[in-house]
Protein backbone atom coordinates (compact mmCIF):
# COMPACT_ATOMS: atom_id res chain seq x y z
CA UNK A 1 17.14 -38.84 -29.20
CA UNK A 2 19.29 -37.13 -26.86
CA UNK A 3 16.80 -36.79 -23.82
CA UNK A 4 13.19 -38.23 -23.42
CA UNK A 5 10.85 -36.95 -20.31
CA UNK A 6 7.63 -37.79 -18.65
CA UNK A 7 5.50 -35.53 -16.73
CA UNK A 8 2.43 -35.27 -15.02
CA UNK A 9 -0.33 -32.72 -17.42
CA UNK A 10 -1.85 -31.36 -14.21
CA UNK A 11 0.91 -29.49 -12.54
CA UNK A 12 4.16 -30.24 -15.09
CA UNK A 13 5.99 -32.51 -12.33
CA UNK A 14 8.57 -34.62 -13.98
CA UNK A 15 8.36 -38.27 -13.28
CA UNK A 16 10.72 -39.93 -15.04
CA UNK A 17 13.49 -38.73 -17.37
CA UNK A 18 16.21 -40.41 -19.61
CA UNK A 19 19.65 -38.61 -20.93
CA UNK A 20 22.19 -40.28 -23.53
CA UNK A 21 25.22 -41.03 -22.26
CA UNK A 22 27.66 -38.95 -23.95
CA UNK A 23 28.98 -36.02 -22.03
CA UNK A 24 29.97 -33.93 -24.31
CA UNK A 25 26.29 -32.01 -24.80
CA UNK A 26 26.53 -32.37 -21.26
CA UNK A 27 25.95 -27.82 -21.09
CA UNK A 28 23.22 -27.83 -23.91
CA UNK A 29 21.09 -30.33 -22.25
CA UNK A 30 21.27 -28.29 -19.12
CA UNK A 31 19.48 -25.76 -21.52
CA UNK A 32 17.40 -27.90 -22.86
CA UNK A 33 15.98 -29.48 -19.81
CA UNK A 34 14.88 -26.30 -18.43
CA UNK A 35 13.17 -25.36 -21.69
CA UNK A 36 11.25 -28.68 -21.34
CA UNK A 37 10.45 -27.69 -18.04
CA UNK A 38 8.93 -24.51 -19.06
CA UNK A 39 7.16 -26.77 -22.09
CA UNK A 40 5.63 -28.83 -19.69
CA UNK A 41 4.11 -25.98 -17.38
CA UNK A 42 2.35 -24.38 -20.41
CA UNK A 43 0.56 -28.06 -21.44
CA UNK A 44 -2.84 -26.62 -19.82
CA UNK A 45 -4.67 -25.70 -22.96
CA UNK A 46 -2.32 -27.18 -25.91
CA UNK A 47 -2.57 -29.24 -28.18
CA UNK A 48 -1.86 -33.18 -27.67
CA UNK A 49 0.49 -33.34 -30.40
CA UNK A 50 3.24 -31.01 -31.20
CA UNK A 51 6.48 -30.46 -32.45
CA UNK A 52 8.71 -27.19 -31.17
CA UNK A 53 11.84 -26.15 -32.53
CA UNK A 54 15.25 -24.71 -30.30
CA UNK A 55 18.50 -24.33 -31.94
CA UNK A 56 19.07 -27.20 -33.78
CA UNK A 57 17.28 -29.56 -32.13
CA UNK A 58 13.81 -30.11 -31.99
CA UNK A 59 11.09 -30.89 -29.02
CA UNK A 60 8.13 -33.63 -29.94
CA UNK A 61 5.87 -34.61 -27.12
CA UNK A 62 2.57 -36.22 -26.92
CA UNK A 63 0.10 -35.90 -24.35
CA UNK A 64 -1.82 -39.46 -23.44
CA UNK A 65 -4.35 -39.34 -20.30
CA UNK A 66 -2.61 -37.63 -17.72
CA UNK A 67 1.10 -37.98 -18.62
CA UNK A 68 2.90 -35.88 -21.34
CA UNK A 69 6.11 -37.43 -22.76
CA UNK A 70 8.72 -35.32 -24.78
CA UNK A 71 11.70 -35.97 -26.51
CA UNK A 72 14.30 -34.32 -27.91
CA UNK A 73 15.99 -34.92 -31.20
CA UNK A 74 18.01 -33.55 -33.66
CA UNK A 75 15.96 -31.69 -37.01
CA UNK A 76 17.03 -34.40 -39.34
CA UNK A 77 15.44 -36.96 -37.31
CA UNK A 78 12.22 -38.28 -38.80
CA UNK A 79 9.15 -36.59 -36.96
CA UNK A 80 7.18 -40.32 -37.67
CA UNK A 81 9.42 -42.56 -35.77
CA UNK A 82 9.67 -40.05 -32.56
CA UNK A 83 6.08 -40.14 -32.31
CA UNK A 84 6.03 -43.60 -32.72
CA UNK A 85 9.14 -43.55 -29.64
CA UNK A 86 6.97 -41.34 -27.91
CA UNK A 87 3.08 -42.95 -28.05
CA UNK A 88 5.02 -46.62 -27.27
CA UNK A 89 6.96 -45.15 -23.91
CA UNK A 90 3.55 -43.17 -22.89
CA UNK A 91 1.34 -46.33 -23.44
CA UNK A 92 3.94 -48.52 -21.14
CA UNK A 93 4.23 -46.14 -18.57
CA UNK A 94 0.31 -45.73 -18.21
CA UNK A 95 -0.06 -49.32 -18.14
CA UNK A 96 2.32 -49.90 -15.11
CA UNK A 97 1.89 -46.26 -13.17
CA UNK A 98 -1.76 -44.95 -14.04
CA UNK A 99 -3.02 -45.47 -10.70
CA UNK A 100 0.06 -43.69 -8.97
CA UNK A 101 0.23 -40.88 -10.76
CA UNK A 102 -2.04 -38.68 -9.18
CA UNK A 103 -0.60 -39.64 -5.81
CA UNK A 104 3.14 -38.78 -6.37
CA UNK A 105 4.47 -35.39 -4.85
CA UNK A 106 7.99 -35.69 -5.45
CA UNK A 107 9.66 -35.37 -8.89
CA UNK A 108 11.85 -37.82 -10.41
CA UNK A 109 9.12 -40.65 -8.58
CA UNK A 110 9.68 -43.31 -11.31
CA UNK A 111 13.21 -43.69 -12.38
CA UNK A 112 12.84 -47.31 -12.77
CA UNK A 113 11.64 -47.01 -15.48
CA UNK A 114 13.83 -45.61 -17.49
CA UNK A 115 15.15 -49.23 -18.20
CA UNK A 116 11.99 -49.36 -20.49
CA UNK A 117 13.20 -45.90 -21.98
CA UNK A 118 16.39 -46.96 -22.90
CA UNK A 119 15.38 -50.25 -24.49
CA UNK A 120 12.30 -48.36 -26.94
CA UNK A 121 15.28 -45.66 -27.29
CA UNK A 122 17.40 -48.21 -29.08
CA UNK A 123 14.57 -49.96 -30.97
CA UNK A 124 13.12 -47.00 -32.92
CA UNK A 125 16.79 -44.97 -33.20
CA UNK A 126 17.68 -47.40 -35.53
CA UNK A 127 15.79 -46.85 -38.47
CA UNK A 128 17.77 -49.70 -40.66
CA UNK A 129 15.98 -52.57 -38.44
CA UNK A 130 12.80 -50.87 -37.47
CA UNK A 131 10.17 -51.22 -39.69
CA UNK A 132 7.39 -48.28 -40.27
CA UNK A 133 4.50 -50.86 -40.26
CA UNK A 134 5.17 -51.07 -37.08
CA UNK A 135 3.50 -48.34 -35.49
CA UNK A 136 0.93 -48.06 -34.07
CA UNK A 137 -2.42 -47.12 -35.94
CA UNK A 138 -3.16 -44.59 -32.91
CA UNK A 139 -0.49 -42.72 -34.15
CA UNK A 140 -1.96 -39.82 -36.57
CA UNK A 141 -0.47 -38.27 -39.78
CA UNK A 142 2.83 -36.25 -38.11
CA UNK A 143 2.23 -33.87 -41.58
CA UNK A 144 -1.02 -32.75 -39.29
CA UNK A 145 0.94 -32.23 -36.71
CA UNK A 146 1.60 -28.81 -35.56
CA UNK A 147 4.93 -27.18 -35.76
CA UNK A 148 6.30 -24.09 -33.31
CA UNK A 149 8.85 -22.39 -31.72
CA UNK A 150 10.34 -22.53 -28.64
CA UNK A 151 9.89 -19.05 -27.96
CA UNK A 152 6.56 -18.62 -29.20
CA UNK A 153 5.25 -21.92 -26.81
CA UNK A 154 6.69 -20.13 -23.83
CA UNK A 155 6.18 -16.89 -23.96
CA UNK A 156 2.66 -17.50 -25.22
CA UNK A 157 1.20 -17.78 -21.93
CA UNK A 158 3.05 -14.95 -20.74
CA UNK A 159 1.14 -12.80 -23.82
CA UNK A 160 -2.31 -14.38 -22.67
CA UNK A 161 -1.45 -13.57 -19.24
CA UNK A 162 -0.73 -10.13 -20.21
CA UNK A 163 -3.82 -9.61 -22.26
CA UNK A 164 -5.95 -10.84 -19.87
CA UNK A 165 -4.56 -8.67 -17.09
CA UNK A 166 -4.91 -5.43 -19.58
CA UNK A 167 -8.03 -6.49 -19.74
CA UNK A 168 -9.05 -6.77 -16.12
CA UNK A 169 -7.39 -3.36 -15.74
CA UNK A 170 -9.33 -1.73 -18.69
CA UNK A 171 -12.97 -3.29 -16.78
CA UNK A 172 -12.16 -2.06 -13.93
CA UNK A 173 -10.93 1.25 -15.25
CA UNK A 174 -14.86 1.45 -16.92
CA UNK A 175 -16.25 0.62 -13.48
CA UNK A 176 -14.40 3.46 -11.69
CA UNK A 177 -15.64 6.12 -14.88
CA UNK A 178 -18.85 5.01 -14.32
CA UNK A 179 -18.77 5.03 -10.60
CA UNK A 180 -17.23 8.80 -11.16
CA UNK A 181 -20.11 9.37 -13.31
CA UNK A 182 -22.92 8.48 -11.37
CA UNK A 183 -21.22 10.70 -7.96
CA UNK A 184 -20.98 13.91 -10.69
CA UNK A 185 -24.71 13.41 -11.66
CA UNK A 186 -25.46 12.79 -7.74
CA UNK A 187 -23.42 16.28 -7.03
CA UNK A 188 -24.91 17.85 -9.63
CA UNK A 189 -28.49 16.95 -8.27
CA UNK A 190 -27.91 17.91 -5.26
CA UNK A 191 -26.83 21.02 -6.36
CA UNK A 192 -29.69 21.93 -8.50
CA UNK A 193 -32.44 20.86 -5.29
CA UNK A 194 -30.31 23.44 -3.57
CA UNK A 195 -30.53 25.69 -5.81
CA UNK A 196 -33.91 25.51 -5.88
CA UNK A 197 -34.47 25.27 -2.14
CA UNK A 198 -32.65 28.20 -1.96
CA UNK A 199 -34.57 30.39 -4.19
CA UNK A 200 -38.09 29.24 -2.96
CA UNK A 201 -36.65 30.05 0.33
CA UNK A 202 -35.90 33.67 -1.04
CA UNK A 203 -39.12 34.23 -2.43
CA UNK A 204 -41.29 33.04 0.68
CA UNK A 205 -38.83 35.56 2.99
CA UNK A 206 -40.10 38.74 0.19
CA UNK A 207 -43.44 37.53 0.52
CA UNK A 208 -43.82 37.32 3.97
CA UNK A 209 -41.44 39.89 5.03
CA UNK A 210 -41.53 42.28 1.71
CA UNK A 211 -38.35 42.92 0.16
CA UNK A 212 -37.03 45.85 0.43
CA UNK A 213 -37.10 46.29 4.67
CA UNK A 214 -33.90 45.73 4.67
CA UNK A 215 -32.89 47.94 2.22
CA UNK A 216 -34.73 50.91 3.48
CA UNK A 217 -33.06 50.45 6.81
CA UNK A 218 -29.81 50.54 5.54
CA UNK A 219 -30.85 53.77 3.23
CA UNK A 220 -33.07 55.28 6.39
CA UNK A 221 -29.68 55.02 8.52
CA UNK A 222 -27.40 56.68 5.98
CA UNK A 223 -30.15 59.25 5.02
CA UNK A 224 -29.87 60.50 8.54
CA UNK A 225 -26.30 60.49 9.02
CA UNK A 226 -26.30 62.80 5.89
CA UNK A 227 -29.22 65.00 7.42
CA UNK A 228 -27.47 65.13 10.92
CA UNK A 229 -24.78 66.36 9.11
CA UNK A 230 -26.06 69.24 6.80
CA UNK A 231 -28.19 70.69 10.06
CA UNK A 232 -24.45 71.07 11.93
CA UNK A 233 -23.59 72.90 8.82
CA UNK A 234 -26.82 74.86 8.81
CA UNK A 235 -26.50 75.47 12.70
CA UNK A 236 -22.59 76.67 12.15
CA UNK A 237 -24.15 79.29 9.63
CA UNK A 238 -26.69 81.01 11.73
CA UNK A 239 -24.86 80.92 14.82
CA UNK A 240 -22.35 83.34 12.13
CA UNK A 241 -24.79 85.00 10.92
CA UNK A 242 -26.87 86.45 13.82
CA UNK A 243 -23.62 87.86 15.22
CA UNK A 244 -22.01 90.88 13.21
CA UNK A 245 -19.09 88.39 12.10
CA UNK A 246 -16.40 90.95 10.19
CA UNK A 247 -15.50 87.59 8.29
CA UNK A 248 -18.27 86.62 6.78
CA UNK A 249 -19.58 88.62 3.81
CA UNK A 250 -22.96 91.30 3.76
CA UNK A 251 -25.15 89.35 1.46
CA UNK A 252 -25.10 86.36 3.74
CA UNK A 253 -26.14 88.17 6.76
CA UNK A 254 -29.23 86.81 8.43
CA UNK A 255 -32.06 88.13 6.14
CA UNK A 256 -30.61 85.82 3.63
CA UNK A 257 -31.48 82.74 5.87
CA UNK A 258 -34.81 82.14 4.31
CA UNK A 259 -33.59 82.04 0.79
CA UNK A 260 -31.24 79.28 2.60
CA UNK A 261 -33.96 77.70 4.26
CA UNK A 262 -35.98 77.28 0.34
CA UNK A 263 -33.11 76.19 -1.15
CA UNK A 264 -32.20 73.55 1.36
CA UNK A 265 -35.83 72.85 1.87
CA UNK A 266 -35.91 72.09 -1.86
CA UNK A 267 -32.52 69.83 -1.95
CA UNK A 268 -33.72 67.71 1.01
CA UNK A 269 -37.92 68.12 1.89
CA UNK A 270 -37.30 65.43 4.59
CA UNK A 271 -36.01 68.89 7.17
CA UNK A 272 -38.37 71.85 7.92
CA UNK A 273 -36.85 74.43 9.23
CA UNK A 274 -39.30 77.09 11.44
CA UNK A 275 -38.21 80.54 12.06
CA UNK A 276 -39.45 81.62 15.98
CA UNK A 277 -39.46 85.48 17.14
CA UNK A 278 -37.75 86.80 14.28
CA UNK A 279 -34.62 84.55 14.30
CA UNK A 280 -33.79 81.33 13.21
CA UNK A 281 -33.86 78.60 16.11
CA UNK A 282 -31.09 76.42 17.11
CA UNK A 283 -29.83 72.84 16.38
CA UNK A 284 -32.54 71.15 19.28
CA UNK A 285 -35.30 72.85 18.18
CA UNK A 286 -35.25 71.76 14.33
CA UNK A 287 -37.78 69.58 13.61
CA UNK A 288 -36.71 65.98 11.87
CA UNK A 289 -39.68 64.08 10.05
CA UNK A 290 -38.73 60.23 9.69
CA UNK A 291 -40.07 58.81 6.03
């Protein structure tokens, strides 16, 4: 049993520990002590009795009340007589520090009583004088006892830690879809009242106002532009043809102007044009009819 340690369930604070006295392990203990460390953070949750394997050695502890004591001994030593070490050094201890446990904030609070440690150490390491009918009937069958590695005990809070935080990620990663899901349906709503809005809007405007006013204004205005135009044209013509212009050919003199004037009056029956004393009149005195 190459180091025994007591510590509180609640929090994992070490209370009282015990080493052998030979240096020479004096580097693997090191390691080993800060593996029990980690052992007794994870006790939240696991079971009272177990036995973990590291390296060549192996960790039994026992959990009694509110202490948990561990020991640490080699594989070939027999799992029935640490538990026995371990339920006899956890029963004293309770008996003398119960009421103090709870109360102590520093570490290392009871080294006194390693004296005790030593003395059960040396009673149930020798296996030729003790006897197994000693133990105590508390004890259970060590063959029920379970059996785990080191890594597996430590890390496994580590996995739970990470599944539950995968977890919380994953809810709220449904709360923000559905969040996003009830704004799209929101935006979409709104969209369609607008739509609607819109188009009852359109139809009360044509049915008060008629629809197509604006459309014949737009037509009306380019209608005359066009008109204003052509009568220019019209006016350029008979100002040529009442003079004897050399340039401009016979059969468009002016007695041609009235098969002009049908012509145009058929192309565009918006423009009357009226012939006064024989001649056709100018540009102000053509007579425009609005539609």
């Amino acid at each position: 049993m190459e180091l025994s340690l007591i510590a509180r369930v609640r929090d994992g604070l070490i209370l009282t520990t015990s080493i052998e006295g030979n240096d020479r392990h004096d580097s693997n203990l090191v390691k080993y002590s800060n593996q029990a460390k980690m052992l007794f953070k994870k006790l939240n949750g696991a079971p009272a009795e177990q036995s973990v394997e590291s390296g060549p050695y192996v960790f039994h502890y026992i959990i009694k009340d509110k202490i948990c004591a561990l020991v640490l001994c080699e594989r070939n030593f027999p799992r029935k007589t640490a538990f026995a070490y371990l339920l006899d050094i956890a029963n004293e201890f309770n008996s003398q520090n119960f009421n103090k446990i709870e109360t102590v904030v520093r570490p290392y609070h009871f080294l006194e009583f390693d004296k005790y440690i030593q003395q059960a150490k040396r009673k149930y390491a020798d296996n030729g004088r003790f006897s197994m009918d000693a133990v105590s009937n508390e004890l259970q069958d060590v063959t029920r006892i379970m059996f785990s590695n080191i890594e597996d005990v430590i890390h496994r809070g580590e996995a739970l830690n990470i599944l539950e935080n995968r977890a919380t990620e994953l809810s709220g990663m449904s709360k923000k879809f559905r969040e996003d899901a009830k704004a799209l349906n929101r935006r979409s709503t709104i969209f369609k009242v607008a739509v609607a809005v819109g188009l009852c809007g359109l139809i009360f405007f044509i049915l008060r106002f008629g629809a197509a006013t604006p459309l014949e204004e737009l037509l009306e205005l380019l209608l005359r532009r066009h008109l204003v135009l052509h009568i220019i044209k019209v006016k350029v013509y008979n100002e040529l043809a009442t003079f004897d212009n050399p340039f401009l050919p016979s059969h468009r003199k002016q007695h041609n102007m009235p098969r002009l004037e049908k012509k145009w009056l058929r192309r565009e029956p918006s423009i009357r044009f009226v012939k006064r004393d024989g001649r056709w009149p100018a540009l102000p005195d053509y007579q425009i009819f609005n539609f």
